[in-house]
Protein backbone atom coordinates (compact mmCIF):
# COMPACT_ATOMS: atom_id res chain seq x y z
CA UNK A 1 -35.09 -65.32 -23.18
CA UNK A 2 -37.99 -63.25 -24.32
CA UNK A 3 -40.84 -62.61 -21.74
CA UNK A 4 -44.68 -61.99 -22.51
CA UNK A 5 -45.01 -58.18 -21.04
CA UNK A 6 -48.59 -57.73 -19.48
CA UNK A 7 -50.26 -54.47 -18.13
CA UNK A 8 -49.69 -54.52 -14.44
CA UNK A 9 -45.85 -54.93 -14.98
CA UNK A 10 -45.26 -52.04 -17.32
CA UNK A 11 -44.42 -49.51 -14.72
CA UNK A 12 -42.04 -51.82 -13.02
CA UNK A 13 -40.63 -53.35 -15.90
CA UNK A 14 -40.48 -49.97 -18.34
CA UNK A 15 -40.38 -47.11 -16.59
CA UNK A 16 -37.90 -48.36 -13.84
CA UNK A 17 -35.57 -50.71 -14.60
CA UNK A 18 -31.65 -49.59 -15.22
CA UNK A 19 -31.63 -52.05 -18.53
CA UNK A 20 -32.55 -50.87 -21.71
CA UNK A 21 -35.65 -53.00 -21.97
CA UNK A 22 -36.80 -53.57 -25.88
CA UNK A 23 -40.99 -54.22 -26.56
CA UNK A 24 -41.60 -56.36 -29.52
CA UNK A 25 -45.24 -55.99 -30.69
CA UNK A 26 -46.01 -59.20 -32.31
CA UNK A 27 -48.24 -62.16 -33.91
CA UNK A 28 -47.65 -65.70 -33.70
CA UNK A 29 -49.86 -65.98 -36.92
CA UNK A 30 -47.95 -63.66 -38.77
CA UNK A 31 -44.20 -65.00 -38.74
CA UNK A 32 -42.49 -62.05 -39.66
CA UNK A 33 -43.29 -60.66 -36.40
CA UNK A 34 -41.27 -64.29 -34.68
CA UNK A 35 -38.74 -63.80 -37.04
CA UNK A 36 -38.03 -59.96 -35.46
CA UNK A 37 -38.24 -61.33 -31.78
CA UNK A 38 -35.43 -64.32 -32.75
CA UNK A 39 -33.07 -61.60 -34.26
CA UNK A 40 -33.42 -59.13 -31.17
CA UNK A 41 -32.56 -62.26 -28.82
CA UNK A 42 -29.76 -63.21 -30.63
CA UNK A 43 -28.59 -59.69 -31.08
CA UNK A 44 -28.49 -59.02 -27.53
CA UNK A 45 -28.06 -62.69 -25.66
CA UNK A 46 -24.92 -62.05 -24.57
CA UNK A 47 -25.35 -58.35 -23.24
CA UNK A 48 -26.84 -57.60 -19.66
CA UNK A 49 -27.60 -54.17 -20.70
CA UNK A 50 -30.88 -55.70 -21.80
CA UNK A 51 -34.27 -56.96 -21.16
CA UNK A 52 -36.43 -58.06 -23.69
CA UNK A 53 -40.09 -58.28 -24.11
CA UNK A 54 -42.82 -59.29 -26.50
CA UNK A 55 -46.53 -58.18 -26.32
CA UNK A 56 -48.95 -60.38 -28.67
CA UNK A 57 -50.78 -57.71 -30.74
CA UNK A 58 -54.12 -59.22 -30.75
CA UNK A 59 -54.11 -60.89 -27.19
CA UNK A 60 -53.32 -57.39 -25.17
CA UNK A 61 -55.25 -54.69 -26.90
CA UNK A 62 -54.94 -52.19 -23.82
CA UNK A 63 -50.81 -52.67 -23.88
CA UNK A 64 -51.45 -51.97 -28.08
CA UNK A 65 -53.44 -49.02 -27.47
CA UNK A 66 -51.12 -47.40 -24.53
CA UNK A 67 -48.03 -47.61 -26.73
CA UNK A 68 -49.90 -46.50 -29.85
CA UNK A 69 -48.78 -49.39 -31.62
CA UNK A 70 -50.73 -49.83 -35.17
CA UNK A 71 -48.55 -52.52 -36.90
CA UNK A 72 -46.33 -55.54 -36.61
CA UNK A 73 -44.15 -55.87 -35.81
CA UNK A 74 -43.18 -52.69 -34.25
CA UNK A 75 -40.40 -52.30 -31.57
CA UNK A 76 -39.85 -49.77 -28.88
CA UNK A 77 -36.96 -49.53 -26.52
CA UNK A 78 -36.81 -47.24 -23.77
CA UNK A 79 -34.21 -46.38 -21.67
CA UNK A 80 -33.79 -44.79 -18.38
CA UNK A 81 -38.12 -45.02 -18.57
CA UNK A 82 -38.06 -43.26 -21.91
CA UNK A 83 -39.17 -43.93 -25.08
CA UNK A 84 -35.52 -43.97 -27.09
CA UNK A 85 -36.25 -45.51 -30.52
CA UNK A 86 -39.24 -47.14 -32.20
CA UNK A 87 -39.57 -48.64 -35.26
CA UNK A 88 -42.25 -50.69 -37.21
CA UNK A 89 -41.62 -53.67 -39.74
CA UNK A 90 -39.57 -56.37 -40.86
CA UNK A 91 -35.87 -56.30 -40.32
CA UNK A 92 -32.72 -58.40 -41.53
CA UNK A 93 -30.78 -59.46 -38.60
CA UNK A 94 -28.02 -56.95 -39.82
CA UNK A 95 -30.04 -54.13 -39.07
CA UNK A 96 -31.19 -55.30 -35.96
CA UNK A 97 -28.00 -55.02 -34.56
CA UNK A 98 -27.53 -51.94 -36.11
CA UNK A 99 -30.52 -50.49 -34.66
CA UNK A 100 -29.25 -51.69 -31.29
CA UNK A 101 -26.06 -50.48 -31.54
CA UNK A 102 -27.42 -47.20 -32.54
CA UNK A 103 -29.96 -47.17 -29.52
CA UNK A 104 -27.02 -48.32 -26.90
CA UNK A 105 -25.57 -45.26 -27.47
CA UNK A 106 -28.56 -42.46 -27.19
């Protein structure tokens, strides 16, 4: 399950949790964006090393502006409350799960 991230959770949720938690920047109007989200919850369904969540670009301009986010869809995982890997546009769901193989490992 993806959650909707909002501002007063960040610190909580990002900086502090022992999961490698993935952001997915998004639109519901532009479907690319949906498409990402479906791939990273697939990807990672069955592992508990993560928690997934999706910020709509337009809705939470404050969330956009404190992750420096300036497309969509862009993801950001952190781990251990750091920024680990980012990346910004549409994926295949092979390299999804190459990108989070590739961050379970930094």
């Amino acid at each position: 399950m993806v959650d909707d991230l909002n501002i007063k959770d960040i610190n909580n949720i990002v900086f502090k949790s022992d999961k490698i938690v993935i952001i997915c920047f998004y639109s519901s109007i532009f479907k690319p964006s949906l498409t990402t989200i479906e791939y990273i919850s697939e990807a990672v369904k069955k592992d508990n090393q993560f928690d997934i969540y999706k910020v709509d670009y337009y809705k939470h301009k404050e969330i956009v502006k404190n992750f420096e986010v300036i497309t969509i869809p862009t993801i950001i995982f952190f781990k251990e409350g750091k920024e680990k890997y980012r990346t910004s546009g549409s994926f295949k769901e092979k390299q999804i799960k190459d990108i989070i193989g590739f961050v379970k490992v930094c």
